[in-house]
N, C-alpha and C. Protein backbone atom coordinates (compact mmCIF):
# COMPACT_ATOMS: atom_id res chain seq x y z
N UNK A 1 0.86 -1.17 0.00
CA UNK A 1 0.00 0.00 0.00
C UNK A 1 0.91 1.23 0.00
N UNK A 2 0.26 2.10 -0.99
CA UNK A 2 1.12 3.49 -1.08
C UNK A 2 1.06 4.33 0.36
N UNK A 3 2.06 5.00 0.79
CA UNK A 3 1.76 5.98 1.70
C UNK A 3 0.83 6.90 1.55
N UNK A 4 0.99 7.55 -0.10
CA UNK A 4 0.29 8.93 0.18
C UNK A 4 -1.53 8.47 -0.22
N UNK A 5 -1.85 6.98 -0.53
CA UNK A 5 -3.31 6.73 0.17
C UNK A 5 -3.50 6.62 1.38
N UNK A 6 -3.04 6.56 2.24
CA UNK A 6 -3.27 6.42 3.43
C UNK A 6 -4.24 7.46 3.70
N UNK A 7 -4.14 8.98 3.81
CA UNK A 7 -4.83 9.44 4.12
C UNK A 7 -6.11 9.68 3.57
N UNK A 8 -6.74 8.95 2.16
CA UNK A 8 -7.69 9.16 2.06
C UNK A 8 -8.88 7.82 2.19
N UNK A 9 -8.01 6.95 3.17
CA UNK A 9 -8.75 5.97 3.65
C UNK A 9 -9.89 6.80 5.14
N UNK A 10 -9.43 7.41 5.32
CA UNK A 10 -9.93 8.60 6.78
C UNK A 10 -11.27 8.94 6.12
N UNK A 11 -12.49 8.66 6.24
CA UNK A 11 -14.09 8.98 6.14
C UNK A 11 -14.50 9.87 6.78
N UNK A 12 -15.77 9.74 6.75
CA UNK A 12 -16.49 10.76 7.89
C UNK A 12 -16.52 10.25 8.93
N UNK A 13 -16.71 11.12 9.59
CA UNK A 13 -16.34 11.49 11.35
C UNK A 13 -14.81 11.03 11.56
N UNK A 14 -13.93 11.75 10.81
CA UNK A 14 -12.47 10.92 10.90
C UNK A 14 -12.17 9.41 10.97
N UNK A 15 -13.03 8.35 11.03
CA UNK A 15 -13.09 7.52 10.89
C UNK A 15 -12.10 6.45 9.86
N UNK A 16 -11.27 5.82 10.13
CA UNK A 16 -10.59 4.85 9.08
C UNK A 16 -11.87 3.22 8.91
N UNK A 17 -12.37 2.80 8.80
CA UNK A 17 -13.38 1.59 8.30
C UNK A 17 -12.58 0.68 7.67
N UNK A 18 -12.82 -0.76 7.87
CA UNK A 18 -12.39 -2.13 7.19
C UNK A 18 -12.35 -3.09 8.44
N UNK A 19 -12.22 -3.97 7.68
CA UNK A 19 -12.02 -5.48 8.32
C UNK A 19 -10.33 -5.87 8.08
N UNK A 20 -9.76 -5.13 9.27
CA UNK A 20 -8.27 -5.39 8.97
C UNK A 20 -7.78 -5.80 10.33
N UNK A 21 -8.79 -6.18 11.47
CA UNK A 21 -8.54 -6.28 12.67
C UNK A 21 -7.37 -6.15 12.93
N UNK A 22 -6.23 -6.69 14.14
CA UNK A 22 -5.21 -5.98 14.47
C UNK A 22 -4.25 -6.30 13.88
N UNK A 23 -4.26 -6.68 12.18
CA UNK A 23 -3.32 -6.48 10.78
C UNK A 23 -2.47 -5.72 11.16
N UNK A 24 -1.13 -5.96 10.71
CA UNK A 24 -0.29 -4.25 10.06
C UNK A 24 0.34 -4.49 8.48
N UNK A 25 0.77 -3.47 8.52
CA UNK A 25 0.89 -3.39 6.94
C UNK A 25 1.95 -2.40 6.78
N UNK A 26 2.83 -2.94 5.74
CA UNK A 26 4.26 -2.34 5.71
C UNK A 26 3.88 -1.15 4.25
N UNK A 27 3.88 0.17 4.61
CA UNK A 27 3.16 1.19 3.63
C UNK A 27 4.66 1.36 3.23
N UNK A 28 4.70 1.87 2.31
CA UNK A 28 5.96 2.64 1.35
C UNK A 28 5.31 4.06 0.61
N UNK A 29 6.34 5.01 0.45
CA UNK A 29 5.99 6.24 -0.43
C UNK A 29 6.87 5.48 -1.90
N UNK A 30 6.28 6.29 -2.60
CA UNK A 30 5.85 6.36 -4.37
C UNK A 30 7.11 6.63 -4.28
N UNK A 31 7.99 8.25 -3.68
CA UNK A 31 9.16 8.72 -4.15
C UNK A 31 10.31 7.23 -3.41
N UNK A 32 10.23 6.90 -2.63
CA UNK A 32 10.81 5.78 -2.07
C UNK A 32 11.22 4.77 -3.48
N UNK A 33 10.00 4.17 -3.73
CA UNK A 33 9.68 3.25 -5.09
C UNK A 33 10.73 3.95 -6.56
N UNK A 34 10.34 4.58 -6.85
CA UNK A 34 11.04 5.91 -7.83
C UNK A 34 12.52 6.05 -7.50
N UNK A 35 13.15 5.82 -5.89
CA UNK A 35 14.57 6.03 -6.41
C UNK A 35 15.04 4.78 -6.40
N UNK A 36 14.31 3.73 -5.84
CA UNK A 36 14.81 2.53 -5.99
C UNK A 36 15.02 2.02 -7.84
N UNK A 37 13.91 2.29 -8.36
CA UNK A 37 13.95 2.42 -10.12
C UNK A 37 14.94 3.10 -10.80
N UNK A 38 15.20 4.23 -10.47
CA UNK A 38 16.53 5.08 -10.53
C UNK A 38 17.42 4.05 -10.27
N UNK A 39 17.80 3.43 -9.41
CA UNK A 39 19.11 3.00 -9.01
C UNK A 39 19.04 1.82 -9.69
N UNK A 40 18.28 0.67 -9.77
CA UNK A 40 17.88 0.32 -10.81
C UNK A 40 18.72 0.06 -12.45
N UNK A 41 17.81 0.90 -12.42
CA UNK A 41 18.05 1.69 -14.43
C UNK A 41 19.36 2.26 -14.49
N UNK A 42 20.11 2.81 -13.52
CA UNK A 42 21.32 3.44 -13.31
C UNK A 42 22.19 2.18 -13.68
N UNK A 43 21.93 1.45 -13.24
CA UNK A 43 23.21 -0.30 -13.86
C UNK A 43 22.55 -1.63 -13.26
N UNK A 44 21.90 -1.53 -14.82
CA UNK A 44 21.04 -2.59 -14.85
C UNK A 44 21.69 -4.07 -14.83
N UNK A 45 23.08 -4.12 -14.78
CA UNK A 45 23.95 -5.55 -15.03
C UNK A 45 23.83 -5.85 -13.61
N UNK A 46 23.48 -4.70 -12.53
CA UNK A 46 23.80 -5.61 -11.48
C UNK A 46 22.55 -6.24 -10.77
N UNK A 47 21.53 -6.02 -11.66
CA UNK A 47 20.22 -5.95 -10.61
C UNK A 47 19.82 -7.41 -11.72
N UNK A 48 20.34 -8.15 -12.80
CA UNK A 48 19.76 -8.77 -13.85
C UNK A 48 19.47 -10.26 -12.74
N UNK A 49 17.96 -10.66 -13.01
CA UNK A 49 17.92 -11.74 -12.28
C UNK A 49 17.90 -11.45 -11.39
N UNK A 50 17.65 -10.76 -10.55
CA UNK A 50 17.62 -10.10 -8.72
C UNK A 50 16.23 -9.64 -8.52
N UNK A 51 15.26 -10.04 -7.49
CA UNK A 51 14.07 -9.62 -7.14
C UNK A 51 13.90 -9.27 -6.07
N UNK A 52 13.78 -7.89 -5.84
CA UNK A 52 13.13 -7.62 -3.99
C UNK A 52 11.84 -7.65 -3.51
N UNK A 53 11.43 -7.62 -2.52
CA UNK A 53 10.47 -7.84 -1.62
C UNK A 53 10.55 -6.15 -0.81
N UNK A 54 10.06 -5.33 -1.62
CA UNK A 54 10.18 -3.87 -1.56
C UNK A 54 8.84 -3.67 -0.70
N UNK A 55 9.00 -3.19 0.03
CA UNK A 55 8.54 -2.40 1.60
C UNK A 55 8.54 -1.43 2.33
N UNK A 56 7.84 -0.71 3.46
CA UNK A 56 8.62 0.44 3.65
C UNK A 56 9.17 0.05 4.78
N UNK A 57 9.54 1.09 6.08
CA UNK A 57 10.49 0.29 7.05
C UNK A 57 9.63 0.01 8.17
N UNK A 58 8.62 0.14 8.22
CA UNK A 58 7.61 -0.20 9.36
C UNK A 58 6.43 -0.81 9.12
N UNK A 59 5.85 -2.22 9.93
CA UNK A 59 4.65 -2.45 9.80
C UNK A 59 3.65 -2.04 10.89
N UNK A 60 2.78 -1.14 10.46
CA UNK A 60 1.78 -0.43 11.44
C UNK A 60 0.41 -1.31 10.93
N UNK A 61 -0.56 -0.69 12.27
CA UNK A 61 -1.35 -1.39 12.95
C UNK A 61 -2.87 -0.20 11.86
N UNK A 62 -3.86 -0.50 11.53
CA UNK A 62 -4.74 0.52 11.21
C UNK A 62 -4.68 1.63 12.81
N UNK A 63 -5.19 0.87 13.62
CA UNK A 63 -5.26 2.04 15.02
C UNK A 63 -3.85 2.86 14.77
N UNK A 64 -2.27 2.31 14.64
CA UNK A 64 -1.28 3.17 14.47
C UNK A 64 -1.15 4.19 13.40
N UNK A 65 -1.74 3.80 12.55
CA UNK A 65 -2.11 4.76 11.25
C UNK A 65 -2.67 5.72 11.30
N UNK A 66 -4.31 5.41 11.69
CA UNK A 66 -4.90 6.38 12.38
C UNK A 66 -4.97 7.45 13.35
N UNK A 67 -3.88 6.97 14.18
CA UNK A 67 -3.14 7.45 15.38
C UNK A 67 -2.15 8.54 15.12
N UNK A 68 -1.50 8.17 13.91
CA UNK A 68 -0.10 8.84 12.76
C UNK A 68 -1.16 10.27 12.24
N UNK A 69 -2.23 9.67 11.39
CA UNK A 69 -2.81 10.78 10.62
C UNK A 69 -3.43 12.23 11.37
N UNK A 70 -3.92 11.49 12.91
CA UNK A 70 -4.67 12.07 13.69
C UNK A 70 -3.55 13.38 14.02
N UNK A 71 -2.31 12.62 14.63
CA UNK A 71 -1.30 13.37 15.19
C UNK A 71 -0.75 14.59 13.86
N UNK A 72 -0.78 14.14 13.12
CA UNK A 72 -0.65 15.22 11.90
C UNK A 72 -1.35 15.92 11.34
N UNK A 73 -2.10 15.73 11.44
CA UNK A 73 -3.32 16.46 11.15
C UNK A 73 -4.37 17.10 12.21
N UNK A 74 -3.59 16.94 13.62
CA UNK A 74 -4.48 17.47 14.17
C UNK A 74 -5.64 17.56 15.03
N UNK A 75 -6.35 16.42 14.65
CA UNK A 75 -7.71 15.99 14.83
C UNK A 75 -7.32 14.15 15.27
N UNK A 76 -8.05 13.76 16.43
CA UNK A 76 -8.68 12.62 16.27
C UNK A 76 -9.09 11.82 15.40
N UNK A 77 -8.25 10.89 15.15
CA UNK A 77 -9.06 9.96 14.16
C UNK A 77 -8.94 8.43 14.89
N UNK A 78 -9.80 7.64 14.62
CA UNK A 78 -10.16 6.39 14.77
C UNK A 78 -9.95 5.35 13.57
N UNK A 79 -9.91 4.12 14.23
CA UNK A 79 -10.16 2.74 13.26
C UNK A 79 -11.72 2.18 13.85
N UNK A 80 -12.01 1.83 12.60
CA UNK A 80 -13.26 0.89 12.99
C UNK A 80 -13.08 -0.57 12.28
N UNK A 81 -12.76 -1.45 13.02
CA UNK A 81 -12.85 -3.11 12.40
C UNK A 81 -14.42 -3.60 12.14
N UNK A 82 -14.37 -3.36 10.94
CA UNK A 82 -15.51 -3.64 10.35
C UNK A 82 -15.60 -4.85 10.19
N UNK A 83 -16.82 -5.91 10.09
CA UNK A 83 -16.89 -7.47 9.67
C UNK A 83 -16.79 -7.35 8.03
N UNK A 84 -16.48 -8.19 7.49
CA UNK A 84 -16.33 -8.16 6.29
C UNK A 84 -17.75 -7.85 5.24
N UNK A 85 -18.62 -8.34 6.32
CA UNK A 85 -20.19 -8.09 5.28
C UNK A 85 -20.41 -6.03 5.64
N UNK A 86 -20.12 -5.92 6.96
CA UNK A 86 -20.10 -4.69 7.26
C UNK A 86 -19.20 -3.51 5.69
N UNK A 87 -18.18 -4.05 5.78
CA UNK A 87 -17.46 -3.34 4.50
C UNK A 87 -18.15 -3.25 3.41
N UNK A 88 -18.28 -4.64 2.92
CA UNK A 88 -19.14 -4.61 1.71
C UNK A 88 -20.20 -3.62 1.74
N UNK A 89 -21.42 -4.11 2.48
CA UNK A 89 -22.71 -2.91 2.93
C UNK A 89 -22.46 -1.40 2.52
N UNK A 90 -21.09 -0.76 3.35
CA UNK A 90 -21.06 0.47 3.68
C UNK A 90 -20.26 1.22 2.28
N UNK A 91 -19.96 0.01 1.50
CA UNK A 91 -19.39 0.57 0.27
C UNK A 91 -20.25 0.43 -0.91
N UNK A 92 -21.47 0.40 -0.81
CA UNK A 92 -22.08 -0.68 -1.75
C UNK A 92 -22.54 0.31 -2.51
N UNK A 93 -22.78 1.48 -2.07
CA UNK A 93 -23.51 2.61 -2.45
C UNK A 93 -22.71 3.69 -3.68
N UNK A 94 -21.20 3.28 -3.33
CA UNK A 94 -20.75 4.09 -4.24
C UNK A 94 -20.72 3.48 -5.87
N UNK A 95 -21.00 3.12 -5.80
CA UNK A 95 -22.29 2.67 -7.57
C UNK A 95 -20.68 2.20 -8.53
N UNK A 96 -19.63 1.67 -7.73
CA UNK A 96 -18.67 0.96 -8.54
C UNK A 96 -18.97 -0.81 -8.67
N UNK A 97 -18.10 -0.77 -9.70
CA UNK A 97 -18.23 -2.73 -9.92
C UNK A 97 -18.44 -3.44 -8.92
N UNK A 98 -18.38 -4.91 -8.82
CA UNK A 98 -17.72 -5.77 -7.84
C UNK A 98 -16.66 -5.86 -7.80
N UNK A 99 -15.75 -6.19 -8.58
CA UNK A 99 -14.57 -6.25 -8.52
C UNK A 99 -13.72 -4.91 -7.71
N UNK A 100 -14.14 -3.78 -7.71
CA UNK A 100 -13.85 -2.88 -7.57
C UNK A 100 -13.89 -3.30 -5.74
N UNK A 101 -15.21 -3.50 -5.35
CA UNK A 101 -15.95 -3.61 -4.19
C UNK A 101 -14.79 -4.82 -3.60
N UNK A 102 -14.31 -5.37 -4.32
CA UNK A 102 -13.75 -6.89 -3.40
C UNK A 102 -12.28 -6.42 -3.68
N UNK A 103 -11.77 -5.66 -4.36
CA UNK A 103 -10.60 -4.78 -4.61
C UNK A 103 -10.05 -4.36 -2.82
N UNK A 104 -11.10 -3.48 -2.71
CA UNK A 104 -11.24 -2.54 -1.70
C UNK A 104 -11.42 -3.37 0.20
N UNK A 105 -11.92 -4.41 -0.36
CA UNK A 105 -12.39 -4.95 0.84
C UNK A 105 -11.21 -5.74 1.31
N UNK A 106 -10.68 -6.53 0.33
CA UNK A 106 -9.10 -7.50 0.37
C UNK A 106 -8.30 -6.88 0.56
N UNK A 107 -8.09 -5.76 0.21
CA UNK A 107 -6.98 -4.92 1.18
C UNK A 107 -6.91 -5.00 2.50
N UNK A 108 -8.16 -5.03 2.99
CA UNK A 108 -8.01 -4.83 4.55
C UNK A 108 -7.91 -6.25 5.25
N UNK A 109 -8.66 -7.34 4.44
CA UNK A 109 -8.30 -8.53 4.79
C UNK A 109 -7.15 -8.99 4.40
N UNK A 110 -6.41 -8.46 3.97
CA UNK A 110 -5.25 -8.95 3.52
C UNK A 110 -4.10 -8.40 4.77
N UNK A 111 -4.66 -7.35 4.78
CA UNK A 111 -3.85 -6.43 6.08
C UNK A 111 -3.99 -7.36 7.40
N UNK A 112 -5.70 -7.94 7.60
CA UNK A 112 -5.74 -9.09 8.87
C UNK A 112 -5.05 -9.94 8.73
N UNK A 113 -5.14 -10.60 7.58
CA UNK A 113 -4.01 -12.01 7.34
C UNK A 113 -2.48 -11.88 7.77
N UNK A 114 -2.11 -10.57 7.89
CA UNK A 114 -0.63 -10.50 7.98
C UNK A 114 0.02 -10.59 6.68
N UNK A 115 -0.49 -10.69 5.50
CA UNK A 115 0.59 -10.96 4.21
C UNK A 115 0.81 -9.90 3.80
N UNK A 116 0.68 -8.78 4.45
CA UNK A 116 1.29 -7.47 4.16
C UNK A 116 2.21 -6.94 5.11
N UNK A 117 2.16 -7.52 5.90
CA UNK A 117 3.27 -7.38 7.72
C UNK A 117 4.44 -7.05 7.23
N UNK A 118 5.09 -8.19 6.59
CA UNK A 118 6.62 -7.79 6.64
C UNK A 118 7.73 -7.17 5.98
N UNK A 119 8.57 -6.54 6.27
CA UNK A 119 9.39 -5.36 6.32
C UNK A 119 10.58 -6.13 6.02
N UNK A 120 11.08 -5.36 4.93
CA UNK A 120 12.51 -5.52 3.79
C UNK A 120 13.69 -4.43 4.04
N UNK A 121 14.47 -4.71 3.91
CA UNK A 121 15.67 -4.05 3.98
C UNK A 121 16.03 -3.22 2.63
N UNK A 122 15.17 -4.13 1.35
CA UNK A 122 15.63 -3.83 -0.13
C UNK A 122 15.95 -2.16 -0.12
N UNK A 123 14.72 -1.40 -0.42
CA UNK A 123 15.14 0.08 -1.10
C UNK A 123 16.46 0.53 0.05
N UNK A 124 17.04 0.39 1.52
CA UNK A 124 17.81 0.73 1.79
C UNK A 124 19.37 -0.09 1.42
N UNK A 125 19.29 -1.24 0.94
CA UNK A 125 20.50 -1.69 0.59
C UNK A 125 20.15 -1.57 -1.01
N UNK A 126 19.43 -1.25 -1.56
CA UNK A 126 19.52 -0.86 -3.01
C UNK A 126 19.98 0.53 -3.46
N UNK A 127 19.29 1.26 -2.27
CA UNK A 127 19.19 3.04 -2.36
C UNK A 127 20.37 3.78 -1.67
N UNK A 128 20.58 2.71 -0.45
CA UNK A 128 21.51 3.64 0.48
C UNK A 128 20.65 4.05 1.46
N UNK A 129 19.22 4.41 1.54
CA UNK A 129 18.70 5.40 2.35
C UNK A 129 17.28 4.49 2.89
N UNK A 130 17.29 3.82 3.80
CA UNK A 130 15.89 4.07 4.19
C UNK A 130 14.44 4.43 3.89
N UNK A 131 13.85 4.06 3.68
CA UNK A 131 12.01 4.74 3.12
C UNK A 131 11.63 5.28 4.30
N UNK A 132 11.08 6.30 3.91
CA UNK A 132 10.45 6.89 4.54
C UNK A 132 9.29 6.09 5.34
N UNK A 133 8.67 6.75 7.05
CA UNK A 133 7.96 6.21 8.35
C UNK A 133 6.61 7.15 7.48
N UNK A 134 5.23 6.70 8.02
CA UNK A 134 4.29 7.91 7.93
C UNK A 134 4.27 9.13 8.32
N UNK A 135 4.78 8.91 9.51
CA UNK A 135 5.38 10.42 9.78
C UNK A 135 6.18 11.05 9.71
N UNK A 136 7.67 10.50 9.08
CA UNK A 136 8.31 11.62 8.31
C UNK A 136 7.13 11.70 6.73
N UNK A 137 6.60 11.15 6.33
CA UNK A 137 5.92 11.92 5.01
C UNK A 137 4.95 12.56 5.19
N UNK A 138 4.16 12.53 6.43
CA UNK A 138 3.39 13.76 6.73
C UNK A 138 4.50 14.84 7.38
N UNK A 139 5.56 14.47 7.70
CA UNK A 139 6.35 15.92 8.24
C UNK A 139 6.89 16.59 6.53
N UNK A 140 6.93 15.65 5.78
CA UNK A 140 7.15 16.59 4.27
C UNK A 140 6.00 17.13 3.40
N UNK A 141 4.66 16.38 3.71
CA UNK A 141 3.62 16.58 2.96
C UNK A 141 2.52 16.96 4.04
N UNK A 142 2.69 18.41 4.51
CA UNK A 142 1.79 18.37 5.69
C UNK A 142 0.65 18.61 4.96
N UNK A 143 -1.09 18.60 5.46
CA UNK A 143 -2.11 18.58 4.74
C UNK A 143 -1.89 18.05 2.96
């Protein structure tokens, strides 16, 4: 999951919603992704046949997320662990596909399962540098 969605998972009444019970999920920023490609494309002989497991450096909790956005923004925000029929229901309205609908919903079950948990070393032994936490990218991208 990209970092800079994160914040528009946040609904009304500040609210974050899904069925991701106490999941975490290793978020990465886009520019993170981008210099790893750079480095990459920069000498491609050494990367030939080499695959990472690209990540960012922390796996957070939805409540820690929420907790991250709140603190940056200001305001209170919450998680709500939704049941999975609950998700479906509360999305049903925005007049997209199914696929779209089970898109949206598997994210967060995917986040419960844990197969988004774990955390790679790659973009820093590829890059040199570390990926960016949620909150250093809300300390660069405030609002």
């Amino acid at each position: 999951m990209y970092i800079d969605f994160v914040p528009s998972l946040v609904g009304t009444e500040n609210i974050i919603r899904g069925p991701a019970g106490s999941g975490r999920v290793s978020i990465v920023a886009r520019e993170d992704i981008a210099r790893l490609a750079a480095a990459v494309l920069a000498d491609p002989d050494r990367y030939v046949g080499v695959t990472y497991d690209v990540t960012g450096r922390e796996a957070l909790s939805m409540e820690e997320i929420a907790a991250t956005i709140g603190a940056a923004r200001g305001r209170e925000v919450r998680f709500y662990d939704e049941t999975v029929e609950e998700a479906y229901a509360s999305r049903e309205g925005y007049g997209v596909p199914g696929w779209q609908l089970d898109a949206w919903v598997s994210t967060y079950t995917a986040i419960r399962s844990g197969i988004l948990a774990p955390v790679s070393n790659a973009l820093e032994y590829v890059t040199g540098r570390a990926p960016m936490t949620l909150a250093e990218y809300f300390g660069a991208n405030p609002e």
